[in-house]
Protein backbone atom coordinates (compact mmCIF):
# COMPACT_ATOMS: atom_id res chain seq x y z
CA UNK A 1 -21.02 88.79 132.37
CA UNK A 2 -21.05 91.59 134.58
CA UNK A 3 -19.36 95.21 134.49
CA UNK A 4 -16.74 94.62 136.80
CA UNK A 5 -15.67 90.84 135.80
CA UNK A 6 -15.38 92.74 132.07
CA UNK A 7 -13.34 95.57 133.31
CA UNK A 8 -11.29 93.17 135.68
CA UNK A 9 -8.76 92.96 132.74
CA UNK A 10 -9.13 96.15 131.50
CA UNK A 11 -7.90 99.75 133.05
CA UNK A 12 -9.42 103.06 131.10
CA UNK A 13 -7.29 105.72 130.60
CA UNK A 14 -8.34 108.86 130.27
CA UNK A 15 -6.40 110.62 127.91
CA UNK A 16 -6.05 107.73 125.42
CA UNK A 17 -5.83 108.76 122.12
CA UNK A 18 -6.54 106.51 119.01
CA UNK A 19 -8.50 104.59 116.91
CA UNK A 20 -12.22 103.05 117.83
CA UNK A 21 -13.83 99.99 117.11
CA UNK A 22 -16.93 98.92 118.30
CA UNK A 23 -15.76 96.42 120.14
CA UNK A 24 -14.27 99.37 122.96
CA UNK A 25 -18.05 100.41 123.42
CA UNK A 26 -19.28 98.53 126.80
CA UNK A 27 -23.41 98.56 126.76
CA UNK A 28 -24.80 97.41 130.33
CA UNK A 29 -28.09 96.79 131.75
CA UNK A 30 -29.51 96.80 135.33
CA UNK A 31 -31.46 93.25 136.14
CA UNK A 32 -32.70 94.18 139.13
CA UNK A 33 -34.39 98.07 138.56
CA UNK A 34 -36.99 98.09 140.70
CA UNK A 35 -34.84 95.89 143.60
CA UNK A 36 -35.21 98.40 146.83
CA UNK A 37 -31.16 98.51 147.13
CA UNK A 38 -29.85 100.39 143.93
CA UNK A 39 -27.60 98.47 141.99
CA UNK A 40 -23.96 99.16 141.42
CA UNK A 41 -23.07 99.92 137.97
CA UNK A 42 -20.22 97.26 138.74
CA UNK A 43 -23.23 94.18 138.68
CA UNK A 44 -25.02 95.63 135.58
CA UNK A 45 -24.96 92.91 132.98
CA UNK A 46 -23.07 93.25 129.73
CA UNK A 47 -25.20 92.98 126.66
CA UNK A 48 -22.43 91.21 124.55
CA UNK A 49 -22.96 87.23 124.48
CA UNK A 50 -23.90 86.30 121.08
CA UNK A 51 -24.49 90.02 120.09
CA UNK A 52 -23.30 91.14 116.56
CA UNK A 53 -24.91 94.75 116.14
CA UNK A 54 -24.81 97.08 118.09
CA UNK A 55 -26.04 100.38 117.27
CA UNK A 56 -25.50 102.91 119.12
CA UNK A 57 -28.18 106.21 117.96
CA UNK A 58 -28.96 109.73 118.85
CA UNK A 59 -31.74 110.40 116.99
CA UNK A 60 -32.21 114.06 117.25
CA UNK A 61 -35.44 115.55 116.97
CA UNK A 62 -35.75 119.09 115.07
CA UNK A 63 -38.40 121.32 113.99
CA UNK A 64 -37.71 123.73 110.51
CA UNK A 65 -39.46 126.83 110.45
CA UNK A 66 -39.18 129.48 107.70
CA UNK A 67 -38.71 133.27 108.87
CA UNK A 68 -39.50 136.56 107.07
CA UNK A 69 -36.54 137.97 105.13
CA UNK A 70 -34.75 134.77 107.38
CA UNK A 71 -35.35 131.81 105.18
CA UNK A 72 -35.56 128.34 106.23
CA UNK A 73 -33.98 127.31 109.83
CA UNK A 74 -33.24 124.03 111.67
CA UNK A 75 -34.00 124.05 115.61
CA UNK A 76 -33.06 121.06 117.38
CA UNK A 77 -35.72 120.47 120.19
CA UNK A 78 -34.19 117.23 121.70
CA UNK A 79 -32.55 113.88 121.15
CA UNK A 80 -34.30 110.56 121.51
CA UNK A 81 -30.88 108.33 122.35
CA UNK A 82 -31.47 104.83 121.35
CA UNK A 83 -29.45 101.04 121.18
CA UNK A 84 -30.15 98.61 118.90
CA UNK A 85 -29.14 95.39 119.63
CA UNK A 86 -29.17 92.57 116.87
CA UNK A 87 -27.00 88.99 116.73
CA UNK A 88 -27.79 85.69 118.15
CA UNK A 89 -30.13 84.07 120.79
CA UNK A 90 -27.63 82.33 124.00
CA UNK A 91 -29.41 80.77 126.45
CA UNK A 92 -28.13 81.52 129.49
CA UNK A 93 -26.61 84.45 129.19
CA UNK A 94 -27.89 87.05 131.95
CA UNK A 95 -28.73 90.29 129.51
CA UNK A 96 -30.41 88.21 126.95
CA UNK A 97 -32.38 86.06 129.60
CA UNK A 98 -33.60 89.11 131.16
CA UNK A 99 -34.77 91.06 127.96
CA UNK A 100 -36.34 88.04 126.49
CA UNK A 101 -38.20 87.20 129.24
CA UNK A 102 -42.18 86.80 129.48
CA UNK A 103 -42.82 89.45 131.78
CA UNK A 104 -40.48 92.27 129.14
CA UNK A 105 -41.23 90.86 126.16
CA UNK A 106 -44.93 91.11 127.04
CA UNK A 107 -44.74 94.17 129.53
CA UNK A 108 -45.65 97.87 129.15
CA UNK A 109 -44.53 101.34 131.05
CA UNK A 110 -42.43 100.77 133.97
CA UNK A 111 -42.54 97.36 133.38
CA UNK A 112 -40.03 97.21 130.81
CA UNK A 113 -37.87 100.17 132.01
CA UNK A 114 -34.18 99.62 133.83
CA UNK A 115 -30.75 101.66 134.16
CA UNK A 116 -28.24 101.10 131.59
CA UNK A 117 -24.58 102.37 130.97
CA UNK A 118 -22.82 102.95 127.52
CA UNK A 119 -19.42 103.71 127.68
CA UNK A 120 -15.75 103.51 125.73
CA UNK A 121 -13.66 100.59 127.51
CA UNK A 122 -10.63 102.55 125.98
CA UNK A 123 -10.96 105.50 128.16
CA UNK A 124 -14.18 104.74 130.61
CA UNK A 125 -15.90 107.86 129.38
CA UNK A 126 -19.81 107.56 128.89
CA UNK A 127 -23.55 107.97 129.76
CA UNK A 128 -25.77 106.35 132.32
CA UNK A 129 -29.82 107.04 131.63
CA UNK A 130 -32.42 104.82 131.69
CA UNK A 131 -34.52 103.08 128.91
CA UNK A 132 -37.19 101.40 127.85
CA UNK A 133 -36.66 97.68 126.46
CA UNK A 134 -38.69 96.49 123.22
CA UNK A 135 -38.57 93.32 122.03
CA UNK A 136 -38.97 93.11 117.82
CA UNK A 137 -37.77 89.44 117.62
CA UNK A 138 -37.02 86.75 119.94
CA UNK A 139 -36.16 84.42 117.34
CA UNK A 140 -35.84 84.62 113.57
CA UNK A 141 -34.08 82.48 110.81
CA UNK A 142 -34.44 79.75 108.60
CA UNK A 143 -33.82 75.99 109.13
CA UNK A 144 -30.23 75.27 110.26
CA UNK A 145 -29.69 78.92 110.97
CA UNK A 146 -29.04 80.56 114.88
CA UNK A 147 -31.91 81.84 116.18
CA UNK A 148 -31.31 85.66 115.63
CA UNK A 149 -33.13 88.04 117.83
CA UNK A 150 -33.76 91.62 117.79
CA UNK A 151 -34.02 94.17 120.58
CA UNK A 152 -34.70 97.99 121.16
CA UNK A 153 -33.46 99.84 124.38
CA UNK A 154 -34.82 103.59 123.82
CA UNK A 155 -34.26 106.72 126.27
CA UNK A 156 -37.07 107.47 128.97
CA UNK A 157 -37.45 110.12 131.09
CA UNK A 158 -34.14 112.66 131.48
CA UNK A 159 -31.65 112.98 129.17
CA UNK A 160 -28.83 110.33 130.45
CA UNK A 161 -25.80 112.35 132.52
CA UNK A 162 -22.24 111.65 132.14
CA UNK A 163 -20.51 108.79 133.10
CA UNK A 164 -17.20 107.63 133.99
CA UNK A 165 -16.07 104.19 135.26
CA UNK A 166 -14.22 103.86 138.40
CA UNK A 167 -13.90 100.54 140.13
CA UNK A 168 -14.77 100.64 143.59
CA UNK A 169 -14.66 97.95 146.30
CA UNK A 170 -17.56 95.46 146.70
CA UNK A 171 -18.55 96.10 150.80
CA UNK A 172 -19.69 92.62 151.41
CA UNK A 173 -21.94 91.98 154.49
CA UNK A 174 -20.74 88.94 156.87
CA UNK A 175 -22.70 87.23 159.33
CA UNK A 176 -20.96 84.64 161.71
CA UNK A 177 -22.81 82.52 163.78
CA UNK A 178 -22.05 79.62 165.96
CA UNK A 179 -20.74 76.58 164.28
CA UNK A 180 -19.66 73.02 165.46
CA UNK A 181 -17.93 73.06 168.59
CA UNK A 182 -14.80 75.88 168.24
CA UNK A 183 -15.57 77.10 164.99
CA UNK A 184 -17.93 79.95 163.44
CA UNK A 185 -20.39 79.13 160.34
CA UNK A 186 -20.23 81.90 158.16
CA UNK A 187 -22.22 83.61 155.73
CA UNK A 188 -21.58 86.17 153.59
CA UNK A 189 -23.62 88.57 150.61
CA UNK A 190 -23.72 89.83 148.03
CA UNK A 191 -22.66 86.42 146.66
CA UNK A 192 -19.09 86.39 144.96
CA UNK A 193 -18.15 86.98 141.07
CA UNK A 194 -18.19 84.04 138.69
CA UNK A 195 -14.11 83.56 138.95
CA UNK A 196 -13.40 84.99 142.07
CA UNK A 197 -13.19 83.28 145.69
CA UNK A 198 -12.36 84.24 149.26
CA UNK A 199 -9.94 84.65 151.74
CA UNK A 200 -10.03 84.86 155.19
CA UNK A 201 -8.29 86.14 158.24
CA UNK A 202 -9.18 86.53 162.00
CA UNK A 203 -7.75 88.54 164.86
CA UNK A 204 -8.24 90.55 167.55
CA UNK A 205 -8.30 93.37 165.43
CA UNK A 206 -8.20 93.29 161.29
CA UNK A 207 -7.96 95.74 158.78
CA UNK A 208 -9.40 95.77 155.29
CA UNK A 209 -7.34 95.54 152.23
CA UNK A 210 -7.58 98.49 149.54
CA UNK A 211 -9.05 97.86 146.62
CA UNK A 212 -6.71 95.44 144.04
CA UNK A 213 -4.39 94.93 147.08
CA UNK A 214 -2.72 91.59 146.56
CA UNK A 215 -3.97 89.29 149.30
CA UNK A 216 -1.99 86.14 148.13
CA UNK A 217 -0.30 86.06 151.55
CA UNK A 218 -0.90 86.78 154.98
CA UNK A 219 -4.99 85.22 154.49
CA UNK A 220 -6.38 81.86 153.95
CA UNK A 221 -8.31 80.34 151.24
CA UNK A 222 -12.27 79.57 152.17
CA UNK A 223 -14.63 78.15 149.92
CA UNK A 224 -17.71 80.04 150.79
CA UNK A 225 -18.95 77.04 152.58
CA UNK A 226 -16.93 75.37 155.43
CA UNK A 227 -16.92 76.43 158.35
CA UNK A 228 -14.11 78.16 160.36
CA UNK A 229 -12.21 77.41 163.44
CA UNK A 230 -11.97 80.67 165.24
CA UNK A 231 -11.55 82.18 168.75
CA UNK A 232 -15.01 83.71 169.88
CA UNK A 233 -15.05 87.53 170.04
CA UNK A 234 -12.29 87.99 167.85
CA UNK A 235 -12.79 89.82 164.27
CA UNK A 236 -12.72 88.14 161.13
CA UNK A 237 -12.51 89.90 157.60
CA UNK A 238 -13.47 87.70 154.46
CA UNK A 239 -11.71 89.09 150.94
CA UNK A 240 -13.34 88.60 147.85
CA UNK A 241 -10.34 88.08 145.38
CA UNK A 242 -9.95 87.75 141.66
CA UNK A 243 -7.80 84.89 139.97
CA UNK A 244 -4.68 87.19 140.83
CA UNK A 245 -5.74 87.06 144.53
CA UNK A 246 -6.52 91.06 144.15
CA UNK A 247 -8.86 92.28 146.59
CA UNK A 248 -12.42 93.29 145.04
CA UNK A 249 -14.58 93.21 148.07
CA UNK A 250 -14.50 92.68 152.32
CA UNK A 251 -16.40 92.69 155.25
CA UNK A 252 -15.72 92.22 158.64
CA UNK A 253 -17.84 90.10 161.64
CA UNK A 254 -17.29 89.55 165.40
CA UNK A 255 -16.75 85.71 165.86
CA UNK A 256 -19.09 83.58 167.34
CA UNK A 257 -18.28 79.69 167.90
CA UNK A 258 -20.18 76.77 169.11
């Protein structure tokens, strides 16, 4: 699951007051670090699927000195922030895939480093940094039992800076090209959200929906594949909506037709 299909049914608030659980504490990794387009927070994966720990550290780090006449005394010289992740092994799932793969269970140094967010759902207040991913177990348990594993995400590099959720609209890239005769084969990326689709609409001159506009009428439904009878030259804008036909992403194309 990614960040924004989690927070599609969930709106922070920033002066909530109340009680905690862990569950309100969202944990998200980047899959694609070292990718040479930075990756939106919104596409980080949530570490949750099949996960029954997680522990959230700051491990401080402190040195204790005694002074003449002073006695003994505490200085904090830093924090080592760490995650530890324990709970159940789900194939499939997109965090878990990714941190118990060959090439991080096995790797070293930059190899096993990527972005991460931690953050309260309740009130979308938290800390973006990156870490290092360690691997203690990729499978544990005894006969009959799930196959538990156990992972490590410590702090590298900078301390991690603040962070705040804010949902922002996907800018999706379209591509039209010609088609069968009088219609336009489109393409379109980055690829929609499991549980969204698209909508279309063409003109001689189209405007972009804001984001979480409803776009249930006035467009038409396209299913990422078929192509579209347009009018060459014109504009078309493709809508990536959620189940409630709210707009999450868009791009726009001139037409071209066969």
């Amino acid at each position: 699951m990614k960040v924004n299909e989690l927070m599609a049914n969930h709106t922070p608030k920033a002066d909530y007051t109340g009680w905690v659980t862990n569950d309100d504490y969202v944990f998200a990794i980047d899959l694609t670090p070292s990718a040479t387009q930075v990756t939106d927070v919104g596409n980080y994966a949530v570490v949750e699927m099949g996960i029954a720990g997680l522990d959230a550290q700051m491990n401080p780090v402190t040195q204790d000195k005694q002074y003449i006449r002073a006695g003994q005394s505490t200085t904090k010289t830093g924090t080592q922030r760490s995650f530890s992740v324990t709970g159940d092994r789900y194939v499939g799932d997109e965090a878990q895939d990714y941190c118990l793969s060959h090439a991080v269970k096995y790797g070293t140094g930059n190899g096993v480093i990527t972005n991460y967010v931690y953050y309260n759902i309740l009130t979308g207040k938290g800390e973006k940094g990156q870490c290092s991913i360690i691997v203690n177990s990729d499978g544990s348990g005894n006969a009959g039992e799930s196959s538990a594993v156990d992972i490590e995400f410590k702090k590298i590099g900078s301390n991690p800076v603040e962070y705040t959720f804010i949902e922002t609209m996907k800018t999706l890239v379209v591509t039209s090209v010609a088609g069968t005769s009088g219609k336009t084969k489109i393409t379109v990326t980055p690829q929609k959200q499991s549980g969204n689709s698209y909508v279309y609409k063409t003109g001689a001159s189209v405007s972009a929906p804001a984001l979480n506009e409803s776009c249930a009428t006035g467009y038409t439904e396209w299913d990422g594949v078929a192509e579209i009878t347009a009018t060459a030259s014109q504009k078309i804008l493709i809508v990536e909506v959620d189940a409630q036909k709210r707009a999450k992403g868009s791009g726009i194309s001139t037409v071209t037709v066969g």
